[in-house]
Protein backbone atom coordinates (compact mmCIF):
# COMPACT_ATOMS: atom_id res chain seq x y z
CA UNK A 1 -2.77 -22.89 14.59
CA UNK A 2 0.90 -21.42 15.21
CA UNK A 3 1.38 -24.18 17.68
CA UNK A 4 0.69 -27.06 15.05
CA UNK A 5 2.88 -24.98 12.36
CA UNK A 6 6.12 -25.97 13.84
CA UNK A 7 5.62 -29.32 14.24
CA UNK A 8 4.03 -29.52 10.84
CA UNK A 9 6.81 -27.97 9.02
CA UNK A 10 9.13 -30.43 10.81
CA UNK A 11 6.68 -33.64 10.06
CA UNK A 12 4.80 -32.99 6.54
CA UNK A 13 7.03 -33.79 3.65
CA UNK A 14 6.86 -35.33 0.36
CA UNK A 15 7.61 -38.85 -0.23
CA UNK A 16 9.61 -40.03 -3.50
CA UNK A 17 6.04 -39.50 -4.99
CA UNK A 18 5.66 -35.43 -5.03
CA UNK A 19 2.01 -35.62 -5.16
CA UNK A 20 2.10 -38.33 -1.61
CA UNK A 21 2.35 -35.97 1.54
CA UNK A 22 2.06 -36.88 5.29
CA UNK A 23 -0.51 -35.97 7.78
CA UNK A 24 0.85 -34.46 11.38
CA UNK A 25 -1.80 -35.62 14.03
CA UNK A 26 -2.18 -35.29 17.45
CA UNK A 27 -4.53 -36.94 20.25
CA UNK A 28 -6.25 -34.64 23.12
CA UNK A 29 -8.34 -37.08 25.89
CA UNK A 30 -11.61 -34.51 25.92
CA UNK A 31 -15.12 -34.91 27.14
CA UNK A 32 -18.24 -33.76 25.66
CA UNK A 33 -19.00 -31.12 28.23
CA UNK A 34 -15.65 -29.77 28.45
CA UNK A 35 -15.94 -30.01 24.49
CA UNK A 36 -19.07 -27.63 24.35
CA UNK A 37 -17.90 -25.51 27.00
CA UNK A 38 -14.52 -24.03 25.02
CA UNK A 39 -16.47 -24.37 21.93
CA UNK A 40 -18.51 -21.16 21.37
CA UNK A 41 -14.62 -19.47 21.79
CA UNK A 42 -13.32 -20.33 18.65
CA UNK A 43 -16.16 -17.77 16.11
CA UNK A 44 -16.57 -19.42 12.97
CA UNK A 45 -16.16 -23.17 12.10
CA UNK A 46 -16.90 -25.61 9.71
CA UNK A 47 -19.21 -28.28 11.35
CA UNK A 48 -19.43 -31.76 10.24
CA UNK A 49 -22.10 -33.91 12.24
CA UNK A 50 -21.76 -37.50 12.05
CA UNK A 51 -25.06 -39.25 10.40
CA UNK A 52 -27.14 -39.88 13.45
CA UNK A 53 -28.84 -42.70 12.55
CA UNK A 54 -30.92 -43.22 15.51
CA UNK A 55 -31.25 -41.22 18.80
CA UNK A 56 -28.80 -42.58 21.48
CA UNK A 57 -30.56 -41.22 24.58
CA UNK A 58 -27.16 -42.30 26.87
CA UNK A 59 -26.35 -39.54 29.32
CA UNK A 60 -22.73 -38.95 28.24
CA UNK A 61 -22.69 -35.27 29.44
CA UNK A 62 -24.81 -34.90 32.31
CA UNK A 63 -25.71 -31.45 32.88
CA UNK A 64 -25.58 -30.68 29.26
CA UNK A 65 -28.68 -30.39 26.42
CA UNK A 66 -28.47 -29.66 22.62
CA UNK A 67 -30.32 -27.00 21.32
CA UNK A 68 -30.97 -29.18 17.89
CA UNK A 69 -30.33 -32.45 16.98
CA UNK A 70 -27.06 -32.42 14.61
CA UNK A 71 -25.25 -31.10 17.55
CA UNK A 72 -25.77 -34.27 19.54
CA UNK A 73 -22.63 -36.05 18.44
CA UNK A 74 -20.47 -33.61 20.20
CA UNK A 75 -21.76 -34.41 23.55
CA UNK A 76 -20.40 -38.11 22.79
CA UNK A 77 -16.76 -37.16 22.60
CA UNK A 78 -14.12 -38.11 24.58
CA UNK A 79 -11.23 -38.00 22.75
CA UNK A 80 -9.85 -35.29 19.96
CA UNK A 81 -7.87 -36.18 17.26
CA UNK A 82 -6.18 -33.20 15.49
CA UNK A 83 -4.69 -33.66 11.90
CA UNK A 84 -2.99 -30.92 9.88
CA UNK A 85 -1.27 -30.91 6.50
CA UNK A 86 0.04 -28.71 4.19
CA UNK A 87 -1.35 -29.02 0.62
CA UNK A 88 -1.78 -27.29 -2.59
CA UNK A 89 -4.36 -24.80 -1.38
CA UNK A 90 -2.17 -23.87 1.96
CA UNK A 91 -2.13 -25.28 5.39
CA UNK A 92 -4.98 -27.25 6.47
CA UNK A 93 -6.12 -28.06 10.29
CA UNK A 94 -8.90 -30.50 11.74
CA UNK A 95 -10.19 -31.82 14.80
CA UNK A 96 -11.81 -35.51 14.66
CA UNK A 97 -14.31 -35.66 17.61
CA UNK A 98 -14.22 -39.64 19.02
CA UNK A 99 -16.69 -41.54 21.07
CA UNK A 100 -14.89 -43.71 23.90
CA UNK A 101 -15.79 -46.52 21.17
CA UNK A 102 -13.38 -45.07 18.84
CA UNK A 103 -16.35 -44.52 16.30
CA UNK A 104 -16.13 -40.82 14.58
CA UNK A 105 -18.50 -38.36 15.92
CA UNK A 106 -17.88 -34.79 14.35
CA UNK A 107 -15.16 -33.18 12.62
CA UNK A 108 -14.68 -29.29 13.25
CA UNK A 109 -12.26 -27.24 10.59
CA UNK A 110 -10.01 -24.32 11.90
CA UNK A 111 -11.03 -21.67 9.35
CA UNK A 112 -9.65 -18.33 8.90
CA UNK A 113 -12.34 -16.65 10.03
CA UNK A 114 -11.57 -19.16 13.54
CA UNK A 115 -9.87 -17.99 16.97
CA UNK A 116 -6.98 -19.07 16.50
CA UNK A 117 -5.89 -18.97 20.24
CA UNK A 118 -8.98 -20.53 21.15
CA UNK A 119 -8.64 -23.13 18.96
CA UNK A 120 -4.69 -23.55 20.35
CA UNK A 121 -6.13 -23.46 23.84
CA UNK A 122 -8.60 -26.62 23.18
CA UNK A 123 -5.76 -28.79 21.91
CA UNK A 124 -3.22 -27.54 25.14
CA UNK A 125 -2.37 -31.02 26.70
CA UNK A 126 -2.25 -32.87 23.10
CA UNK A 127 0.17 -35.78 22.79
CA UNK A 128 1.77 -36.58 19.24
CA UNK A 129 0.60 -39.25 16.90
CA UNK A 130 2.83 -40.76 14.34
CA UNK A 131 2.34 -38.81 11.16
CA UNK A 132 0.19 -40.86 8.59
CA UNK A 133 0.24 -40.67 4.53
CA UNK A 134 -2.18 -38.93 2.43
CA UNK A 135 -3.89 -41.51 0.89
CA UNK A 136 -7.17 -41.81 -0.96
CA UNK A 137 -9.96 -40.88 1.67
CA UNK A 138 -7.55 -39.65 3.93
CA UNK A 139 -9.65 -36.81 4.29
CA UNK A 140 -13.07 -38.27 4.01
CA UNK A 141 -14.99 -38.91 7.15
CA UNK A 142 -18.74 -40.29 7.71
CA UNK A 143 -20.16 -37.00 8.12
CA UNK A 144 -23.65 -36.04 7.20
CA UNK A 145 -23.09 -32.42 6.52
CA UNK A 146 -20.93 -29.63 6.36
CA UNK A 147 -21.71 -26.09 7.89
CA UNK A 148 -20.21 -23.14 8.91
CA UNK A 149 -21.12 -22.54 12.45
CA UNK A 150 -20.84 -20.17 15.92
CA UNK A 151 -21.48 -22.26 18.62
CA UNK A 152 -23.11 -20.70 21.97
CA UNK A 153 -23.89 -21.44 25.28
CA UNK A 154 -26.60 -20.32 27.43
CA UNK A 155 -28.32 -21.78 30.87
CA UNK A 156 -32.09 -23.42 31.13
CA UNK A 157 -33.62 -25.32 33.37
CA UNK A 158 -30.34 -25.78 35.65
CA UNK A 159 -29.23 -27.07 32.11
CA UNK A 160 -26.37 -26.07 29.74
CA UNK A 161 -27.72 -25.55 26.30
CA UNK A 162 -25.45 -26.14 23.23
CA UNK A 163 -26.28 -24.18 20.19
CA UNK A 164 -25.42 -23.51 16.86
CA UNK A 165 -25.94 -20.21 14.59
CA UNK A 166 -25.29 -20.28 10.78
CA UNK A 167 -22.93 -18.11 9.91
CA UNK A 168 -24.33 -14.63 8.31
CA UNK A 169 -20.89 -13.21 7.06
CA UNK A 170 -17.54 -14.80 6.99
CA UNK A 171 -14.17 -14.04 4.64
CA UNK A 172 -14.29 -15.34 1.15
CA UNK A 173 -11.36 -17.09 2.20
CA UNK A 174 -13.05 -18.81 4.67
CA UNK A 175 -16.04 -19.60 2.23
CA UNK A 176 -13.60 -21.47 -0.16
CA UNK A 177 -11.91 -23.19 2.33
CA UNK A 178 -14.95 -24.44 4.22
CA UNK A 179 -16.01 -25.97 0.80
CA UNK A 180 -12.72 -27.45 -0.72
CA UNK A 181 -12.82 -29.38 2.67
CA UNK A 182 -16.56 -30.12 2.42
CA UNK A 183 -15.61 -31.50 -0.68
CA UNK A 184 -12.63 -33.39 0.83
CA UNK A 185 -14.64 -35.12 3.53
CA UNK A 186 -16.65 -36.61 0.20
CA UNK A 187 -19.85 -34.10 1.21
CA UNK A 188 -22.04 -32.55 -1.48
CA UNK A 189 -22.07 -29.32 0.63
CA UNK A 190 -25.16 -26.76 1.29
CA UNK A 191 -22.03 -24.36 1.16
CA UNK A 192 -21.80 -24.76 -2.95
């Protein structure tokens, strides 16, 4: 989060229009596996699945199993796209998961309640994107819900198992943030 504050100071600004603001975004190549590896580092999260619309039984991360079915999309990823903007509310931070199609897969938001250095370490080697305008449905994505998650890890079968735990206690900070940008991503949110 420090990391992208720099940059984002330097990048977001308003336009003539003082309600138009810019988006700072960043690209980090990533796989799946690597993906749910650093994941269960980061604590608490806000989780947004793509709709699966169909099982895709493609072996994108061998090695790797989901423990449940929403978490399936972030085996698919190979590329993370990190956005981060400065708003009304306070500074604001995303990662886009991206299949090697370019279609959306998940979208992860850095919460208070996140590690913050974890979340710094996953986006090390990102490269700059040109900053984009906040437009209408900037922020939306094709998600099919919103959650606030710890991921974990654990070995079966020679397999790595991704999970997910809901979250039992996090800051009210963290609440209202998960569900302005639950709201954002044009979700009618479990977290309301």
């Amino acid at each position: 989060m420090f990391g992208w504050l720099t940059h984002a100071f330097a990048t977001v600004r308003a336009s003539t229009n003082s309600t138009a603001w810019t988006i700072s975004r960043c690209a980090v190549p990533m796989s799946g596996a690597r993906l749910a590896a650093q994941l269960p580092l980061l604590g608490c999260v806000l989780y947004l699945p793509a709709r699966v619309s169909a099982p895709n039984h493609a072996c994108v991360s061998p090695g790797w199993l989901v423990a449940r079915r929403e978490l399936a999309p972030l085996l698919h990823v190979a590329e993370l796209r990190v956005s981060s903007m400065i708003g009304a509310s306070g500074p604001r931070e995303w990662i886009d998961g991206i299949d090697a199609s370019g279609h959306f897969c998940v979208r992860l938001h850095l919460l208070p309640d996140t590690d913050y250095l974890a979340w710094d370490a996953l986006l090390e080697h990102a490269r700059p994107l040109p900053a984009a305008p906040l437009c209408p449905g900037a922020l939306s994505c094709s998600a099919g819900s919103a959650n606030m998650v710890c991921f974990s890890t654990r070995r079966f079968a020679g397999f790595d198992v991704l999970d997910a735990a809901p979250l039992r206690q996090v800051s009210m900070l963290g609440h209202d943030i998960a569900r302005e940008a639950a709201r954002s991503a044009s979700l009618v949110s479990a977290l309301d």
